[in-house]
Protein backbone atom coordinates (compact mmCIF):
# COMPACT_ATOMS: atom_id res chain seq x y z
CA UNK A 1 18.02 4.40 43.76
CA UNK A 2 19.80 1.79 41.77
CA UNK A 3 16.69 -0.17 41.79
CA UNK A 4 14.76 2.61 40.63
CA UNK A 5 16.92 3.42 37.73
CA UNK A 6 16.91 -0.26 36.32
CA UNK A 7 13.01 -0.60 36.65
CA UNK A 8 12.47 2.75 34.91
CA UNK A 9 15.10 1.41 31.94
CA UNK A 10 13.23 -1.68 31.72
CA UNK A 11 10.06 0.14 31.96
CA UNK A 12 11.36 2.27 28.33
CA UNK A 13 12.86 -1.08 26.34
CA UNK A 14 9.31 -2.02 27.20
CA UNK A 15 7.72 0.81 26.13
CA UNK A 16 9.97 1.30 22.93
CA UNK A 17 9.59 -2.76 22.19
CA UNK A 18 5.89 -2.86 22.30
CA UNK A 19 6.07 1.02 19.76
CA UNK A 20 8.19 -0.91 17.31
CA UNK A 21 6.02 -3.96 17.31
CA UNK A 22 2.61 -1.59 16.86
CA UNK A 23 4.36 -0.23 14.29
CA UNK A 24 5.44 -3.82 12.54
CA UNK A 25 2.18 -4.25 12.88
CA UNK A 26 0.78 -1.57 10.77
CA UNK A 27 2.81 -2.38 8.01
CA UNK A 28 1.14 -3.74 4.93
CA UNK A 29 2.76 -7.24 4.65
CA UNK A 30 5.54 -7.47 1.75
CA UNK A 31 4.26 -10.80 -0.39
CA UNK A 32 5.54 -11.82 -3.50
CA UNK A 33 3.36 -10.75 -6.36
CA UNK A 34 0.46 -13.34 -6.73
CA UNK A 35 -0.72 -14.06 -10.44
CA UNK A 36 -4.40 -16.32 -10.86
CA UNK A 37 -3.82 -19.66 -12.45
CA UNK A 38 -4.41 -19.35 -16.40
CA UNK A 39 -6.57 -22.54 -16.11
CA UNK A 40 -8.64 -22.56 -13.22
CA UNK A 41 -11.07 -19.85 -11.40
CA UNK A 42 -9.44 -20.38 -8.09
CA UNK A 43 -7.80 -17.02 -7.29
CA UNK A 44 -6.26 -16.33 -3.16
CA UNK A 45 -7.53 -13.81 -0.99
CA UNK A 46 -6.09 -11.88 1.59
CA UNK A 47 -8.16 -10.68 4.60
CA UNK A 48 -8.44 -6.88 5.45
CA UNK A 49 -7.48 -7.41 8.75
CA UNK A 50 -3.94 -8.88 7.40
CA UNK A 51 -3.71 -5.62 5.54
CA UNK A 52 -4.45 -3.82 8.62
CA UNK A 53 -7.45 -1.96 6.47
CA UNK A 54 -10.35 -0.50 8.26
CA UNK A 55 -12.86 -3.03 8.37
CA UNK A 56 -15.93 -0.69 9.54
CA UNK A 57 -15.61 0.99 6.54
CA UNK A 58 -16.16 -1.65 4.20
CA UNK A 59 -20.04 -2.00 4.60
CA UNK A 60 -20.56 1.91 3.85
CA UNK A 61 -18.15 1.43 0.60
CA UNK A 62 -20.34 -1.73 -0.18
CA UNK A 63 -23.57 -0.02 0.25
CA UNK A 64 -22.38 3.33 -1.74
CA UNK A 65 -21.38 0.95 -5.02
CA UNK A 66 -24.96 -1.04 -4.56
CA UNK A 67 -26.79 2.62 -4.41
CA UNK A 68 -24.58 4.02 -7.44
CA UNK A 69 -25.61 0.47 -9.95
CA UNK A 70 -22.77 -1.26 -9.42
CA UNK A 71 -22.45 -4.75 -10.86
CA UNK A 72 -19.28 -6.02 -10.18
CA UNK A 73 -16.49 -4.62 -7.41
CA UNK A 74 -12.73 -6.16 -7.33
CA UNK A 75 -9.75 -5.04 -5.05
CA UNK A 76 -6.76 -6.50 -5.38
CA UNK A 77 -3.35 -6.03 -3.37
CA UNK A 78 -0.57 -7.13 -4.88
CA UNK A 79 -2.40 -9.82 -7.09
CA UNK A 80 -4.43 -11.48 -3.94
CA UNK A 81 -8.33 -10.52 -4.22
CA UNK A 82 -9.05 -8.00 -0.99
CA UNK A 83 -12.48 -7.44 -1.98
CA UNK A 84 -14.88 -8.88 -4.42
CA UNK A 85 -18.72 -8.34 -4.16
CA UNK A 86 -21.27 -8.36 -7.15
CA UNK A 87 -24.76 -6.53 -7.31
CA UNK A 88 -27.88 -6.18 -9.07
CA UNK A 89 -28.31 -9.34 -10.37
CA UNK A 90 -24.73 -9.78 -11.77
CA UNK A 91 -22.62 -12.46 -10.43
CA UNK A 92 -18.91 -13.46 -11.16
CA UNK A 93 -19.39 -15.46 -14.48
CA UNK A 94 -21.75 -12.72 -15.91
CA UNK A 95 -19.95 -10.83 -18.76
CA UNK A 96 -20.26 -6.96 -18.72
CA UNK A 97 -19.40 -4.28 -21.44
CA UNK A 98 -15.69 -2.66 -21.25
CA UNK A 99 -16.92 0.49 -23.08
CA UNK A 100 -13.78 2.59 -23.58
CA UNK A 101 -11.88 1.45 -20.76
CA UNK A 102 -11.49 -1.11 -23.24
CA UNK A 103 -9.32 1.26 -25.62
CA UNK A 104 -6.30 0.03 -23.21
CA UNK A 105 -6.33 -3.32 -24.64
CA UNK A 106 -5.90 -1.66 -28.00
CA UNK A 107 -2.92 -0.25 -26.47
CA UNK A 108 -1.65 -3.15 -25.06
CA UNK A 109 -1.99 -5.28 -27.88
CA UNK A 110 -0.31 -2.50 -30.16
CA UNK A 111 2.69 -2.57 -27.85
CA UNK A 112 3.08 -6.21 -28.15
CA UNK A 113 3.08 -5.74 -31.86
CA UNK A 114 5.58 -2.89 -31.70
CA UNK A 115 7.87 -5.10 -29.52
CA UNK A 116 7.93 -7.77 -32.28
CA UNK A 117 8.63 -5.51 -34.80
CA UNK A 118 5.22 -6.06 -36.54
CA UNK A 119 4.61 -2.22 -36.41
CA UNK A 120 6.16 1.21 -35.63
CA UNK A 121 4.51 3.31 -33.39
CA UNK A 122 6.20 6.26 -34.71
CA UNK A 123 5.17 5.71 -38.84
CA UNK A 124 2.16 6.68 -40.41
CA UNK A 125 -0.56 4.46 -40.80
CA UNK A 126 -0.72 4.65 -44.95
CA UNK A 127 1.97 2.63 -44.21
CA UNK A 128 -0.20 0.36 -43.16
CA UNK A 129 -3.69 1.45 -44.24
CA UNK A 130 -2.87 2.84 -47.84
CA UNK A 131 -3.44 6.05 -48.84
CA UNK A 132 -7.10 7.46 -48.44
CA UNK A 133 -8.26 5.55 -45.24
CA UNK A 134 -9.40 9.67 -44.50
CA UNK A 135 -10.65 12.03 -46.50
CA UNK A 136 -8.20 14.51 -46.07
CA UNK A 137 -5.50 15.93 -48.42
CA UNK A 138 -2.52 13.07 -48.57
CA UNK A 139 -0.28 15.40 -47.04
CA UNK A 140 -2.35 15.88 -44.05
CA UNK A 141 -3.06 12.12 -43.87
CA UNK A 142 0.82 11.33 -43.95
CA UNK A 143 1.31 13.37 -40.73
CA UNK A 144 -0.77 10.99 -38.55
CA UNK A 145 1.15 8.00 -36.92
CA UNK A 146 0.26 5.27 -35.42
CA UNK A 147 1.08 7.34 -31.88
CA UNK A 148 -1.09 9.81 -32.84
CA UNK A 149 -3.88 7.39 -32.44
CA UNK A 150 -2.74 6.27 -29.15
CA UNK A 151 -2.63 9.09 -28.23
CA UNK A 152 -5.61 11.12 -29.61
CA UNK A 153 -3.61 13.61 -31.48
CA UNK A 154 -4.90 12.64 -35.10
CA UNK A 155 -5.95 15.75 -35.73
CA UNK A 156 -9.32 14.42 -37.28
CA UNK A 157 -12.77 16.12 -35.95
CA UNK A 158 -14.12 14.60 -33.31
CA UNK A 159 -17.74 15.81 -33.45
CA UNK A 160 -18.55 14.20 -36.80
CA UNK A 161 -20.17 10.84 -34.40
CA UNK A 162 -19.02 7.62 -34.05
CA UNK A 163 -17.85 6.36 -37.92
CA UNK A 164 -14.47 5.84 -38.71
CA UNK A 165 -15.31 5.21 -42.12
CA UNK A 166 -12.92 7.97 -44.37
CA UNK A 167 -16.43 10.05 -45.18
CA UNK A 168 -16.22 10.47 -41.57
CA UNK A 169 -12.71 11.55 -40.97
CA UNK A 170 -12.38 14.96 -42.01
CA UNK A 171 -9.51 17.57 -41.35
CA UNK A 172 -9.51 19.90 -38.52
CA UNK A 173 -5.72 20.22 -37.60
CA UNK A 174 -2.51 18.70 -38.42
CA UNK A 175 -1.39 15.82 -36.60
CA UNK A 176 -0.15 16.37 -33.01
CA UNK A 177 -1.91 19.97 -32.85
CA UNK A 178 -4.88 19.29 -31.26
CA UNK A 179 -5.82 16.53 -28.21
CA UNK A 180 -9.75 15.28 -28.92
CA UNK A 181 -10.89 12.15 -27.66
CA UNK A 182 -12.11 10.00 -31.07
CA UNK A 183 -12.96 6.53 -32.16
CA UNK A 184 -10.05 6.63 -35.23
CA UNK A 185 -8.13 4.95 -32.52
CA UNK A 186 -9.96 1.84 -34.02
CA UNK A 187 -7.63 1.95 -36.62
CA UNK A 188 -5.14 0.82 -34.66
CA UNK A 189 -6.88 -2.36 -34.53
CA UNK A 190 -6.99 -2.42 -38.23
CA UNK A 191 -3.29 -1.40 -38.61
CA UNK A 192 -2.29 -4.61 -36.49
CA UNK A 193 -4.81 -7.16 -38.27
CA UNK A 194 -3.12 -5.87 -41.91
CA UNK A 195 0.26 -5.88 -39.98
CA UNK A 196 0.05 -9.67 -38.59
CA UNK A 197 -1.93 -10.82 -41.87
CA UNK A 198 -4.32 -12.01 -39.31
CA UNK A 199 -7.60 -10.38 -37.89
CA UNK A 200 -7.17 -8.54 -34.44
CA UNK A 201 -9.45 -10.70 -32.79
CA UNK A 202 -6.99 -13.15 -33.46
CA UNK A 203 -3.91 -11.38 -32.48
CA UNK A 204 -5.33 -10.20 -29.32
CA UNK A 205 -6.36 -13.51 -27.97
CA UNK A 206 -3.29 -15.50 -28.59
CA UNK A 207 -0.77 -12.72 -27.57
CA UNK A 208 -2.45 -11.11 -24.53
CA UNK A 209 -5.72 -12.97 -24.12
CA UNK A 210 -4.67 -16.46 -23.73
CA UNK A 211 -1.88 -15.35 -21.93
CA UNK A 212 -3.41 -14.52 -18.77
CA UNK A 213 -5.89 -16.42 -18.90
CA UNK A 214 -8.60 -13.61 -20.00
CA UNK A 215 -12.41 -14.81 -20.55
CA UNK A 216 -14.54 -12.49 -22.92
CA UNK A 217 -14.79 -11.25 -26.64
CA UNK A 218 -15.27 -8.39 -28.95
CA UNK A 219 -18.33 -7.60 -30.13
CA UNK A 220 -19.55 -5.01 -32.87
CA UNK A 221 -21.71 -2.54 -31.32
CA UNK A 222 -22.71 1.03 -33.28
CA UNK A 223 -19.54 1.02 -35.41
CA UNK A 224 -17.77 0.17 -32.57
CA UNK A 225 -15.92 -2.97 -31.27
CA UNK A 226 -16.65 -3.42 -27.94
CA UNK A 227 -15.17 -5.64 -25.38
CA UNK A 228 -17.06 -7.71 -22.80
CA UNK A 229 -15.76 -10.48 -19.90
CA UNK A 230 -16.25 -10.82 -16.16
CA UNK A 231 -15.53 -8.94 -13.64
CA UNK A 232 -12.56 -10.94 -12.86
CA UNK A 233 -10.87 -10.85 -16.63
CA UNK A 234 -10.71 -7.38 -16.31
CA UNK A 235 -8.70 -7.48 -12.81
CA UNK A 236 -6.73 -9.89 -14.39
CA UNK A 237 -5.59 -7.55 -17.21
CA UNK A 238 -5.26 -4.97 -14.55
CA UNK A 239 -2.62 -6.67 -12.57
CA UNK A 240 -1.04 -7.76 -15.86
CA UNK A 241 -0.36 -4.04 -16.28
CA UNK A 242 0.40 -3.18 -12.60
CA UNK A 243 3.30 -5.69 -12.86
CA UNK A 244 4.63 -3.46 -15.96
CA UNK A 245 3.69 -6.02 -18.60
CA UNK A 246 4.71 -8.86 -16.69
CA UNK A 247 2.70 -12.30 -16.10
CA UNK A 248 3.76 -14.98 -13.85
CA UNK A 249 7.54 -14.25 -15.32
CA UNK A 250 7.10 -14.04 -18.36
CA UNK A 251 6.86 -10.38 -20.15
CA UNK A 252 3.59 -10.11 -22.22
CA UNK A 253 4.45 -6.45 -23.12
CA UNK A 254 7.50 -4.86 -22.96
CA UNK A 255 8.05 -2.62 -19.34
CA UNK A 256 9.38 0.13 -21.80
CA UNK A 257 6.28 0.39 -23.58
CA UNK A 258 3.91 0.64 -19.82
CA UNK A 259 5.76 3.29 -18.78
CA UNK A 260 5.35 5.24 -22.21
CA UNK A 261 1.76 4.17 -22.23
CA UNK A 262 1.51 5.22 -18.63
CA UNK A 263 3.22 8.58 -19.30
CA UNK A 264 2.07 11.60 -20.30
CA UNK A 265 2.34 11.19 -24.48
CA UNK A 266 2.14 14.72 -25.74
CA UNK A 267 2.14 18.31 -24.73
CA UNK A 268 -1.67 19.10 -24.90
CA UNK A 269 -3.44 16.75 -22.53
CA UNK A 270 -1.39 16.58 -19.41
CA UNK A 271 -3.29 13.64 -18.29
CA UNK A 272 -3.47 11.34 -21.30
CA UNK A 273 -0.97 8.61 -22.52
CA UNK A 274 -1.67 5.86 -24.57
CA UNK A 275 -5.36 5.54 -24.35
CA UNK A 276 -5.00 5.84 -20.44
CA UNK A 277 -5.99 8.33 -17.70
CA UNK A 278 -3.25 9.92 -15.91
CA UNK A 279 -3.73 10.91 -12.51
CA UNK A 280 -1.64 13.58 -10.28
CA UNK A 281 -0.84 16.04 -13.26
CA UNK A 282 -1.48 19.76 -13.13
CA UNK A 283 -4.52 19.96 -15.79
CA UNK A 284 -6.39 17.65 -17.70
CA UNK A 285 -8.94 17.55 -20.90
CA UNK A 286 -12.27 15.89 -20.92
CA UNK A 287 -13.86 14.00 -23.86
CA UNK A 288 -16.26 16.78 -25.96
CA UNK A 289 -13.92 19.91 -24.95
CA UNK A 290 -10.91 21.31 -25.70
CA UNK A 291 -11.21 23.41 -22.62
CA UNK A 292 -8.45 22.74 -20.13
CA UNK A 293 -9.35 22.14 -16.43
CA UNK A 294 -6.46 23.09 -14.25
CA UNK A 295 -5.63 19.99 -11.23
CA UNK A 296 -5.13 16.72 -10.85
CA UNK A 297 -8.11 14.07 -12.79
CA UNK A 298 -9.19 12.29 -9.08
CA UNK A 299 -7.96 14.55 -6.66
CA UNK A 300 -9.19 12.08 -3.95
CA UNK A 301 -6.76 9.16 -6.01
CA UNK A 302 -3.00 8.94 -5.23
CA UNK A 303 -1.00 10.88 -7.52
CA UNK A 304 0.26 8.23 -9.38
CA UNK A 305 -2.96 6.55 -10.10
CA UNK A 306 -3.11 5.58 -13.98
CA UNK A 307 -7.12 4.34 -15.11
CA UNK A 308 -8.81 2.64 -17.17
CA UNK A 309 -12.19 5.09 -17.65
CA UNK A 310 -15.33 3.55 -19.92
CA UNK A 311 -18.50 4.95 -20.32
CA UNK A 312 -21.05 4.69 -17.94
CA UNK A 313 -18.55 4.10 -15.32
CA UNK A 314 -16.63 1.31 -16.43
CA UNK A 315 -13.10 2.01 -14.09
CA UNK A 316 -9.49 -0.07 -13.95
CA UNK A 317 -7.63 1.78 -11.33
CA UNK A 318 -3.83 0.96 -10.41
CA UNK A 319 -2.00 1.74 -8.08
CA UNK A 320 1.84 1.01 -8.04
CA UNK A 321 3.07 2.47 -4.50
CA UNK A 322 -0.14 0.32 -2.88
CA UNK A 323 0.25 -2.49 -5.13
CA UNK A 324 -3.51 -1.85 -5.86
CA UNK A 325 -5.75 -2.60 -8.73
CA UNK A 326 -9.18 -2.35 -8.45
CA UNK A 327 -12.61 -2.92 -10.91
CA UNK A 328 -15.52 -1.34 -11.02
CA UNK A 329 -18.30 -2.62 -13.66
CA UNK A 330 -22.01 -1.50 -13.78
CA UNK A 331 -24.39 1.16 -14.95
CA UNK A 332 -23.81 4.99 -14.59
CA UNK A 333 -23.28 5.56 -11.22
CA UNK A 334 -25.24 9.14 -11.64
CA UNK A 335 -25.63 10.51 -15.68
CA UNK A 336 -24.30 8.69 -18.43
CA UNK A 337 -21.01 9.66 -19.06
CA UNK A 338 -18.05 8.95 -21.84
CA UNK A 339 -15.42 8.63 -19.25
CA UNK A 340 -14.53 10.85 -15.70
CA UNK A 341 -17.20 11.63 -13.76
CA UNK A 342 -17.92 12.78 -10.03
CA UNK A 343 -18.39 9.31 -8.81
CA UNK A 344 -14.31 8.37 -9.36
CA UNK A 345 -13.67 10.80 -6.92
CA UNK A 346 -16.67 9.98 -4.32
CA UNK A 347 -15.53 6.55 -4.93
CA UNK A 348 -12.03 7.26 -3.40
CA UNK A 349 -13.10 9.18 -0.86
CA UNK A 350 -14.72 5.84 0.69
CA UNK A 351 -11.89 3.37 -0.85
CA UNK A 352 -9.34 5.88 1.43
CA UNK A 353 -11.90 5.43 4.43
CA UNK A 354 -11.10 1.28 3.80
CA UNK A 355 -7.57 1.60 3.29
CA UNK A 356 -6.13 3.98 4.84
């Protein structure tokens, strides 16, 4: 009987052993963040296998992105490159447009300027611009700071097209009133160039650029400036962001402004901060509508998902809790589109498939 008892004991620190190590096992390891060197393309990788992803998933993800005119694909986990796969004739040193997803460089570059005291997010951009940059009564025009254009709560009517010239900025509600997605953010680009004594070209490339060791430039498209790099540029400002500003140890942009710019910014859009997507909230507002749709942006995404969203399909997601960022560059997966579309969330539903 004694014998019995001690083989059935060993039999369960067995059992319970080999549990814990299975377990071990399925953990995602715990790295220290990886950041690309500024001067070199060489970049690490980490296999899915030591992620414990599902591999036979990753074909069917691959073969969705080629069907949906995908040029260039990028997962990283915790800085290391995961996945990275290019399509349709692009290849990793072919630049690709940004579209709006590029409005978070803006951003970024306007909270480096805040955090050297260059501007104030919270005074009105006469103060900057001079009086008249709209064409709406001074009063009116004095409400709008520079927030408000981070934040899409200018007020201005958004279906005049894409000028930002002041014919083209006309009154439809006072400042913080009304959420519409509109290309006055621009101005913030002009507020820092008049703010630096410097063009924003300028100030973007040696104060975030440079920094991380970006490839790409603006280019004037339609009254717009539009931003174009590899594939790989854009994961690099990605993980810049995921790291709450931070590069390699040194802090581009303060964490303080992230999590604003990662925050809900105002009361009207839910899902909105400073010219980025905000997943996991209980309504959001699309581009062209004021009409509020009630649930979460990608309800296949984690919660706290924050994106990147240009047109045509132009995606930065991140990820904090999975130490994720990941790229998507190429045509319109289905329609054209300004920002969301279905394809974020049939995109997730196979990422999940991979990761989880």
């Amino acid at each position: 009987m004694k014998h019995l008892i001690c083989f059935f004991t060993t039999l369960l620190l067995f059992s319970c052993s080999t549990e814990n190590k299975i377990e071990e096992n399925l953990e995602t390891p715990n790295l220290e963040t990886y950041y690309p060197d500024n001067n070199t393309d060489n970049w690490d990788a980490i296999s899915l296998n030591e992620l414990n992803w599902n591999e036979a998933e990753l074909q069917p993800l691959l073969d969705y992105l080629e069907e949906k005119n995908t040029k260039g694909f990028i997962i990283l986990y915790d800085g290391r490159i995961v996945v990275e796969n290019y399509f349709n004739n692009h290849t990793a040193s072919t630049n690709w447009y940004w579209a709006s997803a590029g409005k978070t460089l803006t951003a970024t570059v306007a909270g480096i300027a805040n955090d050297n005291n260059l501007i104030s997010l919270d005074e009105k951009v006469s103060t900057y611009l001079n009086q008249n940059w709209t064409s709406i009564p001074i009063d009116k025009e004095n409400l709008i700071t520079c927030e408000n254009l981070l934040n899409m709560t200018s007020g201005l009517d958004d279906s005049l097209g894409d000028s930002i010239s002041a014919d083209n900025l006309k009154y439809i509600a006072d400042a913080n009133n009304r959420w519409a997605y509109h290309n006055v953010y621009l101005k913030m680009q002009d507020v820092i160039a008049t703010a630096s004594k410097t063009t924003f070209k300028s100030y973007f490339e040696n104060n975030l650029k440079n920094k991380i060791g970006m490839s790409g430039s603006w280019i004037k498209l339609n009254n717009l400036n539009i931003y174009w790099s590899t594939t790989r540029s854009m994961a690099r400002f990605g993980l810049l962001i995921q790291n709450k500003g931070k590069w390699n140890g040194t802090q581009i942009v303060s964490e303080d402004f992230i999590r604003k710019a990662t925050s809900t910014s105002q009361n009207i859009n839910k899902s909105y901060g400073y010219l980025w997507w905000l997943n996991g909230k209980t309504s959001y507002q699309l581009p062209q509508s004021q009409f509020e749709f009630s649930g979460s942006l990608i309800p296949n995404a984690p919660n706290d998902l924050f994106c990147a969203l240009g047109k045509n399909d132009q995606k930065i997601y991140i990820v904090p809790s999975k130490k994720l960022v990941i790229v998507r560059m190429g045509a319109s997966a289905d329609a054209s589109n300004f920002a969301l579309s279905n394809f974020d969330n049939n995109l997730w539903e196979k990422i999940n498939a991979l990761i989880n």
